[in-house]
Protein backbone atom coordinates (compact mmCIF):
# COMPACT_ATOMS: atom_id res chain seq x y z
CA UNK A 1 9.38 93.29 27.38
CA UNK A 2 10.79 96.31 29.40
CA UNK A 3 13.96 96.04 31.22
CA UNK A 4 13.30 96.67 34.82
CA UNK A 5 14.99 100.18 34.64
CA UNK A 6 13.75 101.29 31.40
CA UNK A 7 11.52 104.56 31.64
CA UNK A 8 8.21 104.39 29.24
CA UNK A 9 6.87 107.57 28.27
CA UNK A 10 4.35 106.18 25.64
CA UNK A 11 1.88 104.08 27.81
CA UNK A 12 -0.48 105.33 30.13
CA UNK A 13 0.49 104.39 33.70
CA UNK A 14 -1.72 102.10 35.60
CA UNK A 15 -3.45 103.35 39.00
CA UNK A 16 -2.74 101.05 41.45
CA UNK A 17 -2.40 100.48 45.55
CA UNK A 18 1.56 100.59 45.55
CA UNK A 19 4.24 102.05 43.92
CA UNK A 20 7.60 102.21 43.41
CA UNK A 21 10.54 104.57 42.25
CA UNK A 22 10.54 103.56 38.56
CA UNK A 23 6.48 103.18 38.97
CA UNK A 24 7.15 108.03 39.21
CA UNK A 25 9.65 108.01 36.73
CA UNK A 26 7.36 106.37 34.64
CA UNK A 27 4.40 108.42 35.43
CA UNK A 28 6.82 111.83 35.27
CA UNK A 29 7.68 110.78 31.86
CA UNK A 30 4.14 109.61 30.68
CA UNK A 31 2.93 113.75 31.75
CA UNK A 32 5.73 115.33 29.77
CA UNK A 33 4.70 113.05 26.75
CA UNK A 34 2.52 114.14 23.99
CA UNK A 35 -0.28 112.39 25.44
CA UNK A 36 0.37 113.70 29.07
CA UNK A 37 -0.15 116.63 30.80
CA UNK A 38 -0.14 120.25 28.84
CA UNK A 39 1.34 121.79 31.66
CA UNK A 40 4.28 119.28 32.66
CA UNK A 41 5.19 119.21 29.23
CA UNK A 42 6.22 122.77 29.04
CA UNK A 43 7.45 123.11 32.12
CA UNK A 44 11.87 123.38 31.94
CA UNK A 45 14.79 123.72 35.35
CA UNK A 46 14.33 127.42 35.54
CA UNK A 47 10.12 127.71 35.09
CA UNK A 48 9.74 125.21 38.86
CA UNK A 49 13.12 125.92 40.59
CA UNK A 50 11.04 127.73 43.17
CA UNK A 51 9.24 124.54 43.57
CA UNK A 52 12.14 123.04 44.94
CA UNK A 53 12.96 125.14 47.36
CA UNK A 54 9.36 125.97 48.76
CA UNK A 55 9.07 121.90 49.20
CA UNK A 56 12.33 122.05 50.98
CA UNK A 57 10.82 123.73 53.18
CA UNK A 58 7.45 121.94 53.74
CA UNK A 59 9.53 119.38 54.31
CA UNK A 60 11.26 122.08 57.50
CA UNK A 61 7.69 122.38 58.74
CA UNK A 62 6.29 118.67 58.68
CA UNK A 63 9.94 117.85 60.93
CA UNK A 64 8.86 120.51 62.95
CA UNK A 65 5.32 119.88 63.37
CA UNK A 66 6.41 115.80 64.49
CA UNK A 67 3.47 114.55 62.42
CA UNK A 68 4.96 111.89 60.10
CA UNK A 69 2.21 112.06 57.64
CA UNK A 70 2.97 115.10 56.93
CA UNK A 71 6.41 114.46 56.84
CA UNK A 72 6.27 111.03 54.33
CA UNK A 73 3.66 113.41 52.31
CA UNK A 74 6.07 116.48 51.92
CA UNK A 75 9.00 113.97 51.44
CA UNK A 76 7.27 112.82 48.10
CA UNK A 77 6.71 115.99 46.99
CA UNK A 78 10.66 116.70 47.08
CA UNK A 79 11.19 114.00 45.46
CA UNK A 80 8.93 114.67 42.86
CA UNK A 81 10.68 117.48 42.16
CA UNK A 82 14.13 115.44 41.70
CA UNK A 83 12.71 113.17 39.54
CA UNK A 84 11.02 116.00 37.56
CA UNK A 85 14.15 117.85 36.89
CA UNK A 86 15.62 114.61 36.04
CA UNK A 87 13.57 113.64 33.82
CA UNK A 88 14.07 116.62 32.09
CA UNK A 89 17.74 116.59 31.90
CA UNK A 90 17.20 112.87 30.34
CA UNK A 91 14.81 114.19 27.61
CA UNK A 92 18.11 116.59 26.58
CA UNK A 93 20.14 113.72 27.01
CA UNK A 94 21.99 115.21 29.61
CA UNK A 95 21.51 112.70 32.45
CA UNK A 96 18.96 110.75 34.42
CA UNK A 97 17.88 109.45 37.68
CA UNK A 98 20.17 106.73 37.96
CA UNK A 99 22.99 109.09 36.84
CA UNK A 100 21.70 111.28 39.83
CA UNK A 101 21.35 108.32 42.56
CA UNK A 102 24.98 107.31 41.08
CA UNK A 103 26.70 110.64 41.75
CA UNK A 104 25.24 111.17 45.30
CA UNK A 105 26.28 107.32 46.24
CA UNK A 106 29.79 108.01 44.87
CA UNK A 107 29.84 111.71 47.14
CA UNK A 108 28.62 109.44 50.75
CA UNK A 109 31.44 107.04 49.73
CA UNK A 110 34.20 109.73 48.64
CA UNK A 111 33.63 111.77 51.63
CA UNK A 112 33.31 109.01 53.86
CA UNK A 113 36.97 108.47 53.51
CA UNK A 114 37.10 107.55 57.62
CA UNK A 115 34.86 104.31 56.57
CA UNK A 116 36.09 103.89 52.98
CA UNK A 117 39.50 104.96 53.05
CA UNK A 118 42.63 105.94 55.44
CA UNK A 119 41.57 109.03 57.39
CA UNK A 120 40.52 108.18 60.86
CA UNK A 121 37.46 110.24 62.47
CA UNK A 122 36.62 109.11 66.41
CA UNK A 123 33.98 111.62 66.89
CA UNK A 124 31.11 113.68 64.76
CA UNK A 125 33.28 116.86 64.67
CA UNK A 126 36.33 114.86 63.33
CA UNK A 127 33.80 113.81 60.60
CA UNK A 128 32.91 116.72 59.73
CA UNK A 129 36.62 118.06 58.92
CA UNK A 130 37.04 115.37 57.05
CA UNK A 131 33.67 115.77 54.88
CA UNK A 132 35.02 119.56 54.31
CA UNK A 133 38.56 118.41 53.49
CA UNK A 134 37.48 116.01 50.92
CA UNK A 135 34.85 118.45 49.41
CA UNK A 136 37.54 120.97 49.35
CA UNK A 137 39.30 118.58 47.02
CA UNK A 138 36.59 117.24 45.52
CA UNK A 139 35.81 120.86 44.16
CA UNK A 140 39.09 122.28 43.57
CA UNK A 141 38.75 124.81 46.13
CA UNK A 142 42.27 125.93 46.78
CA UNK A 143 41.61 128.43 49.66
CA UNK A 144 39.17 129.20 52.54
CA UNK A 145 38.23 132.19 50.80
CA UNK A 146 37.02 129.57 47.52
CA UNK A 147 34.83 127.64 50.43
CA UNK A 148 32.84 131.16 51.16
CA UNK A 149 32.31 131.79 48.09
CA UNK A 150 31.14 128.63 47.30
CA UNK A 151 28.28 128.53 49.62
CA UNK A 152 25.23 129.52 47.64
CA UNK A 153 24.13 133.20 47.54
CA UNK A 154 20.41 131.79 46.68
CA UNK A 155 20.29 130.68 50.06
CA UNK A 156 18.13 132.74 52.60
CA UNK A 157 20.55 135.39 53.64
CA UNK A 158 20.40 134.86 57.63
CA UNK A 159 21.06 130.71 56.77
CA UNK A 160 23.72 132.00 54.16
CA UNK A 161 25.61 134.10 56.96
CA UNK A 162 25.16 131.50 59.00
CA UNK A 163 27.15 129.37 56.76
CA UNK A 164 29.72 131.61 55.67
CA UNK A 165 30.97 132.20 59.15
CA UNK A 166 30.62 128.51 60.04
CA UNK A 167 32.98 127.96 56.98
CA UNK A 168 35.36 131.02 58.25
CA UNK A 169 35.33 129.77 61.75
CA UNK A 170 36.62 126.40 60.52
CA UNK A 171 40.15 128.35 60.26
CA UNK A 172 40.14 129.82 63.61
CA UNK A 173 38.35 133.43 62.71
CA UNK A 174 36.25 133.65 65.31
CA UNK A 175 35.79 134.79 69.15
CA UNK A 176 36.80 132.71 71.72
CA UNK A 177 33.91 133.08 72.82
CA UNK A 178 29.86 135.00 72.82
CA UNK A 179 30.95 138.07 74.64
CA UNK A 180 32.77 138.83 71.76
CA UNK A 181 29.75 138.95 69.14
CA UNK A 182 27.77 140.53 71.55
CA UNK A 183 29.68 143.25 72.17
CA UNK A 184 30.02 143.64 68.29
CA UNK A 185 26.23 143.63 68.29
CA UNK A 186 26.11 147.46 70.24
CA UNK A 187 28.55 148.46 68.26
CA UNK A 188 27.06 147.97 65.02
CA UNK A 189 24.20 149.46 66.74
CA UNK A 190 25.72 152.64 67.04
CA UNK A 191 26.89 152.81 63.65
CA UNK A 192 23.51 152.82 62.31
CA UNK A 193 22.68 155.43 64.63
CA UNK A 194 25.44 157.54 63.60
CA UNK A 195 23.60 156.94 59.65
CA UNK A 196 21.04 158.17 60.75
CA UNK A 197 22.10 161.06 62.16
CA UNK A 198 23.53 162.02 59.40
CA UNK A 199 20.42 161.05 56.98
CA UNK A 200 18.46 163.62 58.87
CA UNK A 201 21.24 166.53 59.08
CA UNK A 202 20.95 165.96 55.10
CA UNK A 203 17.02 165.90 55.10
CA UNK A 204 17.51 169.60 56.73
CA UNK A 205 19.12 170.81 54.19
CA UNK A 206 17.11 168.93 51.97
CA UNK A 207 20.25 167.54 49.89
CA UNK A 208 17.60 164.66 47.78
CA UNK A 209 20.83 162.93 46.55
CA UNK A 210 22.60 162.79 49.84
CA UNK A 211 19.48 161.32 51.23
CA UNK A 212 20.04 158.29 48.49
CA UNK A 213 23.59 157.77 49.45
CA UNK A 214 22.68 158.21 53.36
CA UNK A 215 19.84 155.55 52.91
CA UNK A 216 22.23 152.82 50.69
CA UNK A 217 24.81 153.28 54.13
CA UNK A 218 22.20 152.83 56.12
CA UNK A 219 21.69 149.44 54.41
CA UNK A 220 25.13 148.48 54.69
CA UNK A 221 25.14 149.40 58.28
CA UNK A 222 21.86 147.23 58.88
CA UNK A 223 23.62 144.31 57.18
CA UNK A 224 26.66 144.78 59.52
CA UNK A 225 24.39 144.54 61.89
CA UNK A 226 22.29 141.74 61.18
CA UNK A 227 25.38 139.50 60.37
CA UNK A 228 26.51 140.64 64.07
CA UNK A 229 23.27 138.73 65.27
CA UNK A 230 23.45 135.75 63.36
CA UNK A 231 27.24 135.80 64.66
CA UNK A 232 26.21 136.08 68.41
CA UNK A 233 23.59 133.12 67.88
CA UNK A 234 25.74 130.94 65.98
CA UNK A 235 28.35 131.21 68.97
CA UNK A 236 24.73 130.10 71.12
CA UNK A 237 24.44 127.07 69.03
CA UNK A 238 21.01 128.37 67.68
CA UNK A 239 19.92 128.41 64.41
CA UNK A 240 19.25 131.94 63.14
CA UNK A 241 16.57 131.16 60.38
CA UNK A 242 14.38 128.29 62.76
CA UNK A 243 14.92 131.11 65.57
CA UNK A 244 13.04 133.84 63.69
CA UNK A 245 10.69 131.61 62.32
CA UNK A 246 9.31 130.59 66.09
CA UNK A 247 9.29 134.12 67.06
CA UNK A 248 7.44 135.27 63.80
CA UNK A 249 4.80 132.04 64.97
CA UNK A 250 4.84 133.56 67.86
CA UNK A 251 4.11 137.02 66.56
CA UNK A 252 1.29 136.16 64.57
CA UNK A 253 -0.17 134.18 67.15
CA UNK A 254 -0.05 136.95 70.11
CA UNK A 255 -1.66 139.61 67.36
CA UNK A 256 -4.32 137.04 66.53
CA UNK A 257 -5.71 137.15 70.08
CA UNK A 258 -5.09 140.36 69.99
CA UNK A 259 -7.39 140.40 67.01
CA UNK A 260 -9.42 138.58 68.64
CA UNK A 261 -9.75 140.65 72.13
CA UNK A 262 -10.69 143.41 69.99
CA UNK A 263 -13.58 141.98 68.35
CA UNK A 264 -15.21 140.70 71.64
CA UNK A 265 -15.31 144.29 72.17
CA UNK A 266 -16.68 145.31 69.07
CA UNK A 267 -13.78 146.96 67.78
CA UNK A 268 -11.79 147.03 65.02
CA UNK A 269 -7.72 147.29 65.46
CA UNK A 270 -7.38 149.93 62.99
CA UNK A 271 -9.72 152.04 65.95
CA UNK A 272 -7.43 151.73 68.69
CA UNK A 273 -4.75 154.28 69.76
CA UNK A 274 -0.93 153.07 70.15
CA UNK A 275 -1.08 153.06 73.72
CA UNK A 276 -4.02 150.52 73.48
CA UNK A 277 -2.66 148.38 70.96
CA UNK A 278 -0.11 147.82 73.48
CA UNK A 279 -2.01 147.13 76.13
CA UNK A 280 -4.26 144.52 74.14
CA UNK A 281 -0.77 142.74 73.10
CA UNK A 282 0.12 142.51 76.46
CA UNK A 283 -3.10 141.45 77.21
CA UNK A 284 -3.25 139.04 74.59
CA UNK A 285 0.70 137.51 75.83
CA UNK A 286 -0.52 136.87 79.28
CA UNK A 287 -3.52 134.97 77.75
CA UNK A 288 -1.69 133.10 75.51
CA UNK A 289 1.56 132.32 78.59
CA UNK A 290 5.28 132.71 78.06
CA UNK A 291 5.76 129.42 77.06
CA UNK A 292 4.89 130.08 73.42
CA UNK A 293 6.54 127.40 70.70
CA UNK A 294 8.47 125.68 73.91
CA UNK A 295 8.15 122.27 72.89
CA UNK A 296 9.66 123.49 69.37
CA UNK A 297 12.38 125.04 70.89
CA UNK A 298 12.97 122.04 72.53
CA UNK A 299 12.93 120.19 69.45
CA UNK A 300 15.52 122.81 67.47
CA UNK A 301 18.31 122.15 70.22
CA UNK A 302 18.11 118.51 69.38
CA UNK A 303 18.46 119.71 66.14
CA UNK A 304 21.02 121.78 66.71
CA UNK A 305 23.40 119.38 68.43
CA UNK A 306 24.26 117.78 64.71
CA UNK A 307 25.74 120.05 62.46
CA UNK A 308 24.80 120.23 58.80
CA UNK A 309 27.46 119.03 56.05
């Protein structure tokens, strides 16, 4: 007879009303068997890491949307994915599930040192020093410039900027206050303008190489530029990534109706001028209001209030 936490790969799982965790690891195991599925089996950590992260954020949307069925849906399939990569660490004999439930109980408890140790914390933000002191040790991260580094450059570079000046911040580098970033904002501003001056004094005299170099400062100038923003809404309390997200909802609804306006007319967008493109999008944003993704907005500075660890 099986132990209650023993994993069977060989039998064919049972279909049934209810499950439970050990009822996936089983049936994860069972499709990377011999008799499971063909393409489970050859599937390794680097072939579905993608998978990971686009469920992460399905799992973004479903919050957003407030349906919970959607949410206990896209929850699964995350956690699919953990026990998938699990398993195959266990096949290698690396670890396993329990090993991973272990080491994430014994991070809550060694960062929670305000509930399981000596440090005090009265309030959220107290907590959170405390969670960044002890992952500091934790990791071996002997300056501020180790905890930069350390956040992960596969992140989505507006959320990784986000962090990185979070974590600089934490040491007093930052403004007092928003008219600071803003103000750094313009100037970046005119830096790129200045690039581009200078691109097209090159493209006169038709210097091809100097138009390469011109067009890599550029870049770096755009970057400066777009770290300025994230800066100035980071000192707003607003989440760069969720912010562009709404407005790119936003976006594709307006041009839909746009779309949309142009058909009842039998026309096709690809017809119209500039100038009347324009006017159907402002057409098509007094149709639609100005209170576009409000109630989401709403939502994100609830969000916003706690912090992410």
């Amino acid at each position: 007879m099986m132990e209650q936490n023993e994993i069977d790969s060989r039998t064919k799982p049972e279909i049934k009303d209810s499950y439970q965790i050990n009822d996936l690891r089983n049936l994860l195991a069972f499709l990377r068997s011999p008799q499971g599925c063909p393409w489970d089996r050859i599937q390794t950590h680097d072939s579905i890491k993608h998978n990971l992260i686009e469920e992460a954020y399905e799992v973004v949307d479903a919050i957003q949307s407030g349906n919970s069925d959607s949410l206990k849906d896209e929850l699964g399939d995350l956690l699919m994915q953990v026990v998938f990569h699990a398993r195959m660490a266990e096949e290698r004999g690396e670890f396993d599930f329990d090993d991973v439930v272990t080491a994430v109980s014994q991070k809550l408890i060694s960062r929670h040192t305000h509930i399981f140790g000596d440090d005090t914390a009265a309030n959220p933000e107290q907590v959170l020093q405390t969670w960044e002191e002890n992952k500091k040790i934790e990791k071996g991260l002997h300056s501020q410039t180790d905890v930069l580094c350390d956040v992960p450059r596969t992140l989505p570079a507006l959320t990784r900027a986000f962090k990185v000046q979070k974590k600089a911040a934490q040491v007093g580098f930052d403004w007092p206050d928003s008219s600071g970033s803003k103000a750094k904002i313009f100037e970046e501003l005119d830096e790129i303008q200045e690039q581009i001056d200078l691109a097209q004094v090159r493209l006169k005299a038709e210097n091809i190489d100097g138009n390469t170099v011109q067009q890599r400062e550029i870049e770096r100038e755009a970057g400066d530029l777009l770290f300025a923003v994230v800066n100035y809404l980071r000192s707003l309390k607003v989440e760069p990534e969720l912010a562009l997200n709404l407005s790119t909802d936003n976006f594709i609804r307006r041009f839909a109706q746009m779309e949309a306006l142009a058909a009842a007319s039998d026309t096709e967008l690809d017809e119209l001028s500039l100038t009347e493109l324009d006017a159907l999008w402002n057409q098509a944003k007094q149709i639609l209001g100005q209170t576009d993704g409000t109630e989401s907005k709403s939502n994100d500075k609830e969000e916003n209030k706690n912090e992410s660890r």
